[in-house]
N, C-alpha and C. Protein backbone atom coordinates (compact mmCIF):
# COMPACT_ATOMS: atom_id res chain seq x y z
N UNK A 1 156.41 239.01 77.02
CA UNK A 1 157.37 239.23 78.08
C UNK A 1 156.66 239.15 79.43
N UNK A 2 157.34 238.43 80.64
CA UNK A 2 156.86 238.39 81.89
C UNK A 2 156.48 239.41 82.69
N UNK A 3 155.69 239.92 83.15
CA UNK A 3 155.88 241.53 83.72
C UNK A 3 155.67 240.93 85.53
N UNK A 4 155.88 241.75 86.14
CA UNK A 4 155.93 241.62 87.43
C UNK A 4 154.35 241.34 88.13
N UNK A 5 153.15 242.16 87.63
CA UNK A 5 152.07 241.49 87.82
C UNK A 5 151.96 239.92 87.44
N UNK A 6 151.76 239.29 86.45
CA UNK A 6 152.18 238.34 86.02
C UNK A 6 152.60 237.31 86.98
N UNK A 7 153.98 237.72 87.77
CA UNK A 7 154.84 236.86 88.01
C UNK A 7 153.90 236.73 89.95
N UNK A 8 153.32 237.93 90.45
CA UNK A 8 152.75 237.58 91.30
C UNK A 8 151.82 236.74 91.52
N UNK A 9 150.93 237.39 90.67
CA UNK A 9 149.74 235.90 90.25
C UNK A 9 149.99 234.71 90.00
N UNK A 10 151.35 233.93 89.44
CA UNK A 10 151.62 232.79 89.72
C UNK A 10 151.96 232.87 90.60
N UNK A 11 152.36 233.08 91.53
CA UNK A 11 152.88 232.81 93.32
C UNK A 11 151.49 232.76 93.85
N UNK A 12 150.91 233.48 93.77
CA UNK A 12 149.40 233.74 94.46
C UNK A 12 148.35 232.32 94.08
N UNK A 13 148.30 232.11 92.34
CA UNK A 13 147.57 230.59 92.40
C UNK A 13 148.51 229.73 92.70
N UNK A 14 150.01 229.43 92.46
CA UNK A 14 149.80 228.39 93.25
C UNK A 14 149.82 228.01 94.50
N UNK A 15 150.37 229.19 95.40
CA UNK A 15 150.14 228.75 96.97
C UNK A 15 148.20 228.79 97.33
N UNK A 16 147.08 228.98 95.83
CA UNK A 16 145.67 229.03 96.62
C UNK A 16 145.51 227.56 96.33
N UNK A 17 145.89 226.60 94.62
CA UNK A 17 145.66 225.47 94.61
C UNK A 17 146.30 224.56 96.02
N UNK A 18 147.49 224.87 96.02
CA UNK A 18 147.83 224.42 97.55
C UNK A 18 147.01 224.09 98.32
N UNK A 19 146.35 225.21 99.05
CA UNK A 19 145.39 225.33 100.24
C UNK A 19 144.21 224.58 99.85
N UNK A 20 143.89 224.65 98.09
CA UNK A 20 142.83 223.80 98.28
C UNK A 20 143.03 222.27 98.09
N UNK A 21 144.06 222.01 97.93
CA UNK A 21 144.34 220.13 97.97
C UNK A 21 144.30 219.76 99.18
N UNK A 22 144.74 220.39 100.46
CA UNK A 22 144.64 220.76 101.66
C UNK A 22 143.33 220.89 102.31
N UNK A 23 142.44 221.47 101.63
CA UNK A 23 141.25 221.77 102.02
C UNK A 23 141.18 222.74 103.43
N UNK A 24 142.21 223.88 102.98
CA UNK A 24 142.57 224.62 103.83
C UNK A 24 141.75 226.27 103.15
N UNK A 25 141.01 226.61 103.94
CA UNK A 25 140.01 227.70 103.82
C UNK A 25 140.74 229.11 102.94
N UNK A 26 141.74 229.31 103.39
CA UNK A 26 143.01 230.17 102.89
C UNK A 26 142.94 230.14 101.13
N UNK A 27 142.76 228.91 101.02
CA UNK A 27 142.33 229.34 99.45
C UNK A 27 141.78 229.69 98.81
N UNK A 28 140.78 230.34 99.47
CA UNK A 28 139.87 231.39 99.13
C UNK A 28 140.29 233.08 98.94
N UNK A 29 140.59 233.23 99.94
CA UNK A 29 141.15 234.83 99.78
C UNK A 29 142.39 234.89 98.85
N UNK A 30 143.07 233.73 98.97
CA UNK A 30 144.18 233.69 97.87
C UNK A 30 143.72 233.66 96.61
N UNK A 31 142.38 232.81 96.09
CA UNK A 31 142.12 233.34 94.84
C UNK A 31 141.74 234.73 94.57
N UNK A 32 140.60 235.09 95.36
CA UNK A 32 140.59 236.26 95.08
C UNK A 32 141.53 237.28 94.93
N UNK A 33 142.77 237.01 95.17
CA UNK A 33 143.80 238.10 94.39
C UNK A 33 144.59 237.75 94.23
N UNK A 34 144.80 236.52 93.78
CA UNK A 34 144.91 236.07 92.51
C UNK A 34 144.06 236.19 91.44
N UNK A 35 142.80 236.45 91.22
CA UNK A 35 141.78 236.81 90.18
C UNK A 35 141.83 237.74 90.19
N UNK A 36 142.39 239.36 90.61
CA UNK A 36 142.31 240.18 90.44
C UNK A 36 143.36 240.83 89.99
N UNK A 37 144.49 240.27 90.13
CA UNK A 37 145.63 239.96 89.29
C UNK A 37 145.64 239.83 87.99
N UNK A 38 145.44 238.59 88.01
CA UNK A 38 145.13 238.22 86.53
C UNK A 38 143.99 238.39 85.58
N UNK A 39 143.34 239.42 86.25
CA UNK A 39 142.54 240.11 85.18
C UNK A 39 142.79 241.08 84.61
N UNK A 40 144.02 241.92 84.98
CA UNK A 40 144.54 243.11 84.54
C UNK A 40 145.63 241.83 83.11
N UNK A 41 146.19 240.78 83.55
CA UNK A 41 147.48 240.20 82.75
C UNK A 41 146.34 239.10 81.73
N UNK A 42 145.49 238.98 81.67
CA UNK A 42 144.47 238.25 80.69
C UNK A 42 143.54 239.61 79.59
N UNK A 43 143.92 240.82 80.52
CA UNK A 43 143.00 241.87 79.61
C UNK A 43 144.05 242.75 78.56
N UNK A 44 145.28 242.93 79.20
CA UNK A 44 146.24 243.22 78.30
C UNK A 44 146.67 241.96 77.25
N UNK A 45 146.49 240.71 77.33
CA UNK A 45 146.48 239.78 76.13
C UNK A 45 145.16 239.30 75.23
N UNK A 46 144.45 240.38 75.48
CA UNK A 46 143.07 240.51 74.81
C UNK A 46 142.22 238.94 75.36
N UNK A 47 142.76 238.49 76.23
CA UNK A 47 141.86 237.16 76.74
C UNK A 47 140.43 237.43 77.62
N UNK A 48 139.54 237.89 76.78
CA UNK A 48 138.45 239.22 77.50
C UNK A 48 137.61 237.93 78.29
N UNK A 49 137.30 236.45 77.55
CA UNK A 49 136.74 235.98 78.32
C UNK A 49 137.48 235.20 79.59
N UNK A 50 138.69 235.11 79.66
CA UNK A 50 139.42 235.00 80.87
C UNK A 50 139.34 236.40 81.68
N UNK A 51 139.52 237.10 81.54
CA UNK A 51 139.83 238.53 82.42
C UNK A 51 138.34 238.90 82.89
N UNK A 52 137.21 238.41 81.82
CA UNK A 52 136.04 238.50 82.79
C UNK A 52 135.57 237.42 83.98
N UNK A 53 136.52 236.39 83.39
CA UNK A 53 135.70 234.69 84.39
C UNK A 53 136.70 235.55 85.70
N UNK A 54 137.85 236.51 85.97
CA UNK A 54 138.74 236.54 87.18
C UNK A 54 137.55 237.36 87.94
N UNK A 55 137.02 238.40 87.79
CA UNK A 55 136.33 238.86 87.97
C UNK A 55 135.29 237.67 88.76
N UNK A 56 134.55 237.19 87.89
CA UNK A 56 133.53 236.07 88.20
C UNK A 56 134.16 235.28 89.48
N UNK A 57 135.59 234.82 89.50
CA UNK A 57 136.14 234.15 90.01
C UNK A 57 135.95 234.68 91.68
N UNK A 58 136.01 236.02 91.74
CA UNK A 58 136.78 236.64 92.87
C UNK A 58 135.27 236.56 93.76
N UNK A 59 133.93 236.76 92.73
CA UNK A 59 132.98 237.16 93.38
C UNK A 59 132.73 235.21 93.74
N UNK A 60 133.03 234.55 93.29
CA UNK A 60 132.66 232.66 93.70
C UNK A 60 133.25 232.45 94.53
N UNK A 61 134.58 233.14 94.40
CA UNK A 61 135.69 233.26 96.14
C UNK A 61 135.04 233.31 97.13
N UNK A 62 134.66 234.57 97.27
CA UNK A 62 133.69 235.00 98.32
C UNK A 62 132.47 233.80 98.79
N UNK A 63 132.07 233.18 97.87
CA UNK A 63 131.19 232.19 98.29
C UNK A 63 131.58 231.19 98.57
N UNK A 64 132.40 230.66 97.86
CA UNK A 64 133.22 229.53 98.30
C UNK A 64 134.16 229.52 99.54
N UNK A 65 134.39 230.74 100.34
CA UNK A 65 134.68 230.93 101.35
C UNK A 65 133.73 230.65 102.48
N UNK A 66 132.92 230.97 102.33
CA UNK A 66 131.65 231.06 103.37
C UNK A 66 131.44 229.72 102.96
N UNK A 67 131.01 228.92 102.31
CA UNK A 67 130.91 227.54 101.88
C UNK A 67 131.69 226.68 102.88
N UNK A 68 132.69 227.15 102.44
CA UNK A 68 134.28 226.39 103.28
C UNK A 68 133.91 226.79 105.18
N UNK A 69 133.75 227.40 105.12
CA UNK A 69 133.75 228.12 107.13
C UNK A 69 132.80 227.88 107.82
N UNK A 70 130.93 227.51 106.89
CA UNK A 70 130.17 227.23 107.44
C UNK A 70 130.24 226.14 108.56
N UNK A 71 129.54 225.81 109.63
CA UNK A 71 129.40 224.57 110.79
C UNK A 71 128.02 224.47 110.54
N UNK A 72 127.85 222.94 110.58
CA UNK A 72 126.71 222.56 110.94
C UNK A 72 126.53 222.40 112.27
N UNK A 73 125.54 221.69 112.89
CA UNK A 73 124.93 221.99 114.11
C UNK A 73 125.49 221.62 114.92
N UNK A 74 126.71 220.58 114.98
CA UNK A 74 127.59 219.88 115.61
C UNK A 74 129.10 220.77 115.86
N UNK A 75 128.94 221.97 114.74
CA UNK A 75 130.00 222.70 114.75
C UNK A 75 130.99 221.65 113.97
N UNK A 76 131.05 220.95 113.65
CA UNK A 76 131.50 220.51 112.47
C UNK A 76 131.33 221.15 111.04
N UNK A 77 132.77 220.96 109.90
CA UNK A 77 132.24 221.61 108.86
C UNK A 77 131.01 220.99 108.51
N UNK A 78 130.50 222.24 107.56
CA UNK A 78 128.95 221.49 107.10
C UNK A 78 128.80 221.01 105.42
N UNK A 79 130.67 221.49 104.83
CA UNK A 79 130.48 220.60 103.84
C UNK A 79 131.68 219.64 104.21
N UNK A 80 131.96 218.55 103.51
CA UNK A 80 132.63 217.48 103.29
C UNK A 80 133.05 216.93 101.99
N UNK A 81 133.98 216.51 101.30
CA UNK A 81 134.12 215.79 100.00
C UNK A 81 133.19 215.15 100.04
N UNK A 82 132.56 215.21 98.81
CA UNK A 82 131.38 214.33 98.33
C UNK A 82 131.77 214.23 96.44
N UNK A 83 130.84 213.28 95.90
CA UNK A 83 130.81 212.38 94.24
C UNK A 83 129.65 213.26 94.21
N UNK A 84 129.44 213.42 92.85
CA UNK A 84 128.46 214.06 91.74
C UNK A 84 127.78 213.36 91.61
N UNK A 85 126.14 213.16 91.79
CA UNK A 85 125.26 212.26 91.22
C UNK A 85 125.51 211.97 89.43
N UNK A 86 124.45 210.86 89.26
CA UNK A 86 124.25 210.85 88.15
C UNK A 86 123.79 212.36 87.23
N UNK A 87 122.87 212.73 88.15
CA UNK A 87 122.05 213.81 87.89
C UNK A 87 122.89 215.56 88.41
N UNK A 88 123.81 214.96 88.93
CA UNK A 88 124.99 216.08 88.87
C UNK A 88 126.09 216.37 87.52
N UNK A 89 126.21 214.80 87.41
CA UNK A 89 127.12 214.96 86.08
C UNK A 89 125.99 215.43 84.60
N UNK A 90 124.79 215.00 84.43
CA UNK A 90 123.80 215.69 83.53
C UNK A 90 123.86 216.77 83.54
N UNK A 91 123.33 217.76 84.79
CA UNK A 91 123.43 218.95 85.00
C UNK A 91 125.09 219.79 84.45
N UNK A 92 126.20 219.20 84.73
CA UNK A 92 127.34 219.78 84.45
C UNK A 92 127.75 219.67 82.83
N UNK A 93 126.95 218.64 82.25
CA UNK A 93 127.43 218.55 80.98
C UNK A 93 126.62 219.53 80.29
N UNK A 94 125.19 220.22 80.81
CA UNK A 94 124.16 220.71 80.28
C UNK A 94 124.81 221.77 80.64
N UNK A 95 125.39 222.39 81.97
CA UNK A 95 125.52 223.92 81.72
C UNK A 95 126.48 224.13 80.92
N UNK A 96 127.74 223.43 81.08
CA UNK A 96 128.77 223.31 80.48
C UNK A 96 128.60 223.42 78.99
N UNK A 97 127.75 222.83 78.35
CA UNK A 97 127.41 223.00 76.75
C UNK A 97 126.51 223.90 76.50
N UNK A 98 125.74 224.57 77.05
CA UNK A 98 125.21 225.44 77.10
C UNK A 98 125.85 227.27 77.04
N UNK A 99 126.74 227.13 77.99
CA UNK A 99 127.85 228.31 78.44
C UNK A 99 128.90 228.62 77.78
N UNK A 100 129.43 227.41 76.93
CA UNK A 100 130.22 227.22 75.98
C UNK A 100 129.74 228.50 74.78
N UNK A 101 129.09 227.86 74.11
CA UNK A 101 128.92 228.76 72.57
C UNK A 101 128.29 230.37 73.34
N UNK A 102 127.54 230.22 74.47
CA UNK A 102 127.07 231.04 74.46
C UNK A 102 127.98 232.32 74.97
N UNK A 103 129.05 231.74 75.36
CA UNK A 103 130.09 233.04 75.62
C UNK A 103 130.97 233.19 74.80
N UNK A 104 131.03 231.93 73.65
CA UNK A 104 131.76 232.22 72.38
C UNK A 104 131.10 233.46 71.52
N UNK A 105 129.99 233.00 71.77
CA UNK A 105 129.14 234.11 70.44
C UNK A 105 129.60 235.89 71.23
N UNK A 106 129.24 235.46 72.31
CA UNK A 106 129.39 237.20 73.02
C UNK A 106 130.62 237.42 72.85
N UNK A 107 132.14 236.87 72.90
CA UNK A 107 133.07 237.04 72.64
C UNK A 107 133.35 237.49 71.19
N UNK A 108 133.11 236.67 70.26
CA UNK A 108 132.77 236.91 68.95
C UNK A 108 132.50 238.26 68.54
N UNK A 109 130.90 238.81 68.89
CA UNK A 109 130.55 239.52 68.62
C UNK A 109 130.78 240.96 69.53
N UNK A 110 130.97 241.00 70.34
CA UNK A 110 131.44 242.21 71.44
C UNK A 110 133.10 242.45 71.54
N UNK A 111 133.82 242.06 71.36
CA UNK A 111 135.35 242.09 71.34
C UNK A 111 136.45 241.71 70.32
N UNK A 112 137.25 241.90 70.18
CA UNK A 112 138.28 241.86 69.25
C UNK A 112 139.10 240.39 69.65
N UNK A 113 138.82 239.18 70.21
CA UNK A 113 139.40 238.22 70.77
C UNK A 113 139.47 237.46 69.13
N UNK A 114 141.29 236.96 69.18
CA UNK A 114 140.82 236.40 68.52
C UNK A 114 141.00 234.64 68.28
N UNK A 115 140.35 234.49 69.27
CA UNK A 115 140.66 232.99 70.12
C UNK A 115 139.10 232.74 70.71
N UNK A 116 138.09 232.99 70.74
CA UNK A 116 136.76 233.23 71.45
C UNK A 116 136.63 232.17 71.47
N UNK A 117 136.43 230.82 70.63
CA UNK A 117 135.66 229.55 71.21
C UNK A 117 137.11 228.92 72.02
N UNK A 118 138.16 229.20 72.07
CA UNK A 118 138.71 228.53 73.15
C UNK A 118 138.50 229.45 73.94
N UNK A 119 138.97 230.62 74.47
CA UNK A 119 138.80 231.52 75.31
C UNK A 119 137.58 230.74 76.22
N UNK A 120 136.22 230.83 75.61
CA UNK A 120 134.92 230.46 75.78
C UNK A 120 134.96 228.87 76.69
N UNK A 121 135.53 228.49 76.03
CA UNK A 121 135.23 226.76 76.75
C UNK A 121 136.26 226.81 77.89
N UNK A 122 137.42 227.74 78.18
CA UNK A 122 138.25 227.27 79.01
C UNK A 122 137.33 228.19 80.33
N UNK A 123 136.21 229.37 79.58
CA UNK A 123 135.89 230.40 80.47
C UNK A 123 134.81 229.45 81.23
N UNK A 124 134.07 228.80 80.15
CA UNK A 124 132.81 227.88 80.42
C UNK A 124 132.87 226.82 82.03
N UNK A 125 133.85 226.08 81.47
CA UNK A 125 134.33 225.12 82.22
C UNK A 125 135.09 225.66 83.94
N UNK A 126 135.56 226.45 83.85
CA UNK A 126 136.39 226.81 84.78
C UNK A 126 135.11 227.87 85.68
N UNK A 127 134.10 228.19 85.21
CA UNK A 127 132.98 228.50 86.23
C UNK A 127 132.12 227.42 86.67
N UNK A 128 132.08 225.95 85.95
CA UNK A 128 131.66 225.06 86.55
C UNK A 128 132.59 224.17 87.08
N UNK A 129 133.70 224.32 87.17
CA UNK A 129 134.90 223.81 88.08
C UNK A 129 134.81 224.46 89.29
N UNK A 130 135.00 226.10 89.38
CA UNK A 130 135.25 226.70 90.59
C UNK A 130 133.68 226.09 91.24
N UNK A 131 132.22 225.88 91.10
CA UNK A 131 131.44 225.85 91.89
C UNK A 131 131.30 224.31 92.19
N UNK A 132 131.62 223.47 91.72
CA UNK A 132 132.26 222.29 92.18
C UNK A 132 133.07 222.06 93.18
N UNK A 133 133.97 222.98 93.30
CA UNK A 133 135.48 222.84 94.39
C UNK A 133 134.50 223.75 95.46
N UNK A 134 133.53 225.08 95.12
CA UNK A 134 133.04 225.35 96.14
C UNK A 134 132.08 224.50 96.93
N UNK A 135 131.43 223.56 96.47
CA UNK A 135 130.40 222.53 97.12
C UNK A 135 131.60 221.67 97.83
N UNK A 136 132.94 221.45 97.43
CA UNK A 136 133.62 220.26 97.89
C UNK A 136 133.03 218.90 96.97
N UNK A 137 132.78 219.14 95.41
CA UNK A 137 132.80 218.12 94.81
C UNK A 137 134.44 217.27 94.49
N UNK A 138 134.11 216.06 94.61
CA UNK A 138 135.72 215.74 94.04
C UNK A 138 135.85 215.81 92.48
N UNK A 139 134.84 215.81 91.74
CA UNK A 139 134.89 215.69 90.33
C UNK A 139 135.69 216.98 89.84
N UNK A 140 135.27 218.12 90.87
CA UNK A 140 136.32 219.56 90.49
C UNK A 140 137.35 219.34 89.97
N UNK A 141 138.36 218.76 90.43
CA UNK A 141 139.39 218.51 89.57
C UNK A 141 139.54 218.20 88.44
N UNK A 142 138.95 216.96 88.02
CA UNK A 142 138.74 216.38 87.07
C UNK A 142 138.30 217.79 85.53
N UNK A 143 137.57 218.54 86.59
CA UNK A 143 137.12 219.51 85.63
C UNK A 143 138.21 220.24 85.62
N UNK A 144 138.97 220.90 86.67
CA UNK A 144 140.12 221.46 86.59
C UNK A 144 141.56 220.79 85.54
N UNK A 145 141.24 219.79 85.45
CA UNK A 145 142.52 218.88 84.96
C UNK A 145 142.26 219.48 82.88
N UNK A 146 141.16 219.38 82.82
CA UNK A 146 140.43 219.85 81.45
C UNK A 146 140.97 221.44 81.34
N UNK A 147 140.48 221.75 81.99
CA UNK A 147 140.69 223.31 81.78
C UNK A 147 142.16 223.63 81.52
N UNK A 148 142.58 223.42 82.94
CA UNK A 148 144.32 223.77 82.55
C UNK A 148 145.06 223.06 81.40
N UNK A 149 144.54 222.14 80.88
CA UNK A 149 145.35 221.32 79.35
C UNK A 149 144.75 222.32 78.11
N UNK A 150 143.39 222.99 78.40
CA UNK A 150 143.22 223.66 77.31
C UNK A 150 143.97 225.42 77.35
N UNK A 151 144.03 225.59 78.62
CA UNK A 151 145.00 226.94 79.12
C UNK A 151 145.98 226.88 78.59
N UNK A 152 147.04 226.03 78.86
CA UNK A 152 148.01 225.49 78.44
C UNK A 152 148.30 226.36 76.76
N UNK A 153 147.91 225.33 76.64
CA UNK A 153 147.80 225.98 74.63
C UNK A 153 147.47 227.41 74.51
N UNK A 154 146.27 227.76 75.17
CA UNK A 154 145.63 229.38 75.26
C UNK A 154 146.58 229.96 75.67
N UNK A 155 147.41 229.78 76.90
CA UNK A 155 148.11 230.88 77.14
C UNK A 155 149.61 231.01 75.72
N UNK A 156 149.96 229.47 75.79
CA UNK A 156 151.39 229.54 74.88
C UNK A 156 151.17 230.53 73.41
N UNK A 157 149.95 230.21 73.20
CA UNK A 157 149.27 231.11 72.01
C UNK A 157 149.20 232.50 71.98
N UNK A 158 149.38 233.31 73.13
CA UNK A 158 149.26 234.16 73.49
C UNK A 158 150.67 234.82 74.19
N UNK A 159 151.49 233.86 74.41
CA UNK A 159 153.03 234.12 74.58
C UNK A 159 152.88 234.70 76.17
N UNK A 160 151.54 233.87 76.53
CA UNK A 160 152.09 234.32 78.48
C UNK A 160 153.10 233.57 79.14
N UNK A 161 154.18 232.81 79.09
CA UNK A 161 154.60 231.60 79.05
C UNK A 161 154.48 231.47 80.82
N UNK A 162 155.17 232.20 81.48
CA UNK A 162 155.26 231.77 83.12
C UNK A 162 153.49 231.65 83.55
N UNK A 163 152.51 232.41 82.79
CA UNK A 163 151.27 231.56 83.12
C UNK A 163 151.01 230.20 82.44
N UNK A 164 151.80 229.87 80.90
CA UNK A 164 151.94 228.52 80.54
C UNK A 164 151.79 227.91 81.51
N UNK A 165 153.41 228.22 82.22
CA UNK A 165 154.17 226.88 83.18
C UNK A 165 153.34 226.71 84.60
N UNK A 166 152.07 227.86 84.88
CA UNK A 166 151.77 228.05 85.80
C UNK A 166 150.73 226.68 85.89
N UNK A 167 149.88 227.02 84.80
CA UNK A 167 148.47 225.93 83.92
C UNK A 167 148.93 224.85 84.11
N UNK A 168 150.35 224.36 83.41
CA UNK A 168 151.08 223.02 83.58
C UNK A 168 151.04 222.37 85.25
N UNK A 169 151.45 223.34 85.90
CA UNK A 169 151.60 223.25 87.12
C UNK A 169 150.33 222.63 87.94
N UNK A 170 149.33 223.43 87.64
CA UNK A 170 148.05 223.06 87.46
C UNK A 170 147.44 222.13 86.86
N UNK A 171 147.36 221.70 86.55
CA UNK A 171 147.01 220.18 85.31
C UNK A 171 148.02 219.62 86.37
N UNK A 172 148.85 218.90 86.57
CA UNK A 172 150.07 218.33 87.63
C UNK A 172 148.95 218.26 89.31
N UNK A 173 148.92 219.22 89.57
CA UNK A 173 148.21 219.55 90.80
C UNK A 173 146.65 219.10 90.83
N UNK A 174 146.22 218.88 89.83
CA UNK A 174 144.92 218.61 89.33
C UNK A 174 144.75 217.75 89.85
N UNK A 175 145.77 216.81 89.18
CA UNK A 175 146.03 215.31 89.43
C UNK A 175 146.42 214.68 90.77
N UNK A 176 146.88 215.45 91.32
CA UNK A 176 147.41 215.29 92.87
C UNK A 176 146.01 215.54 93.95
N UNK A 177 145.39 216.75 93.38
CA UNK A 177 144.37 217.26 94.42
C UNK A 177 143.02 215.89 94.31
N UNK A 178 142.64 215.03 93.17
CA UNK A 178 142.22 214.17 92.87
C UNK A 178 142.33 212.77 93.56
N UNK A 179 143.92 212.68 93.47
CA UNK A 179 144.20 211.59 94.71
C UNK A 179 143.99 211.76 95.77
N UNK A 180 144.40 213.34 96.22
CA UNK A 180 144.25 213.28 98.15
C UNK A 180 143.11 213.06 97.93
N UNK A 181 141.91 213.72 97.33
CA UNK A 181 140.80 213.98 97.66
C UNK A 181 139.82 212.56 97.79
N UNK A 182 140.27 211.94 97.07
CA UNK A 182 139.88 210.35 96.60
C UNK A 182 140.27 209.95 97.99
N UNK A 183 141.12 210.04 98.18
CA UNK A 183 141.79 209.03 99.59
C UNK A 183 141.01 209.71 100.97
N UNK A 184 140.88 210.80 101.11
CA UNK A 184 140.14 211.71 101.94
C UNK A 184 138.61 210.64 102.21
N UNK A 185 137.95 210.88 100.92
CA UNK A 185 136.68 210.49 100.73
C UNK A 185 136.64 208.59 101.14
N UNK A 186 137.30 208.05 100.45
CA UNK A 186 137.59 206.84 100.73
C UNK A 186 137.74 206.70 102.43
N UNK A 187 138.62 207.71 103.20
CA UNK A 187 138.97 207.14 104.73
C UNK A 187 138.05 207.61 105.22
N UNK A 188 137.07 208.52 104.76
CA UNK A 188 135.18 208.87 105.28
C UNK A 188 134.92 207.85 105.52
N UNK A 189 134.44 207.50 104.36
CA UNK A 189 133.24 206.21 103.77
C UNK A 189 134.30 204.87 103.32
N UNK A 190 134.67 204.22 104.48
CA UNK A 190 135.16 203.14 104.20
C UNK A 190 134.44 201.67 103.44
């Protein structure tokens, strides 16, 4: 059943994905409570490694805020959309497989979840998504687009449904934040 926490936290992510297709700074403090939200509505559905990544989330907020506001010397922002090296996408597949089992096993073994290797990969992924979107990688999405298709299922499994439709929403937005961002980068670097 929908409870009213719940129903805020979808209002809250999606007006933060908003701000960040936008590349509007605001989506920062909006996650953060939005992650603090939905760590109380991921811990009552025993989703321990979601309700801990909100947590995680709120404290990457914070950085990804300051990320977002910094000026370089020109007083210009000092990040910009930028592509993942070769040696960026190595690195992401390495932590990413790495973070995976290894928060399955802690899930496994420390909690009553009983969903841990998805729990785990959607937890995995979605901490190397958020520090992606905090650098202003465009590949973030791409990682975001993954995550929310595996949410999707996680949450319906779990009978959160308005966070279902939220994920859906997300995966949708994924795809959108991908194009601006593409087109952004493209009218940079012509």
């Amino acid at each position: 059943m929908m409870s009213a926490t719940e129903l805020i936290g979808f209002v809250l992510g999606l007006m933060m994905v908003l701000c960040s297709i936008r590349e509007l700074h605001w989506s920062w403090p909006l996650a953060i409570l939005s992650s603090l939200i939905y760590f109380f509505v991921f811990k009552d559905s025993l989703l321990y490694g979601e309700a801990g990544l909100q947590i995680v989330f709120a404290a990457l907020a914070l950085w990804g805020w300051w990320q977002w506001l910094r000026k370089g010397a020109d007083t210009q922002p000092a990040l910009v959309i930028q592509r993942l090296s070769t040696r960026g996408w190595l690195w992401l597949v390495l932590v990413s497989g790495l973070l995976w089992p290894t928060l399955a096993l802690l899930l496994q073994h420390f909690t009553d979840s009983d969903v841990a290797w998805w729990d785990a990969l959607s937890t995995a992924l979605s901490l190397v998504g958020q520090a992606l979107l905090g650098r202003k990688y465009i590949e973030n999405w791409l990682v975001w687009m993954v995550v929310n298709i595996i949410s999707v299922a996680l949450f319906a499994h779990k009978g959160l449904w308005l966070t279902c439709v939220l994920y859906a929403l997300f995966t949708l937005m994924s795809v959108w934040g991908w194009r601006v961002w593409q087109a952004r980068l493209k009218a940079a670097h012509p």
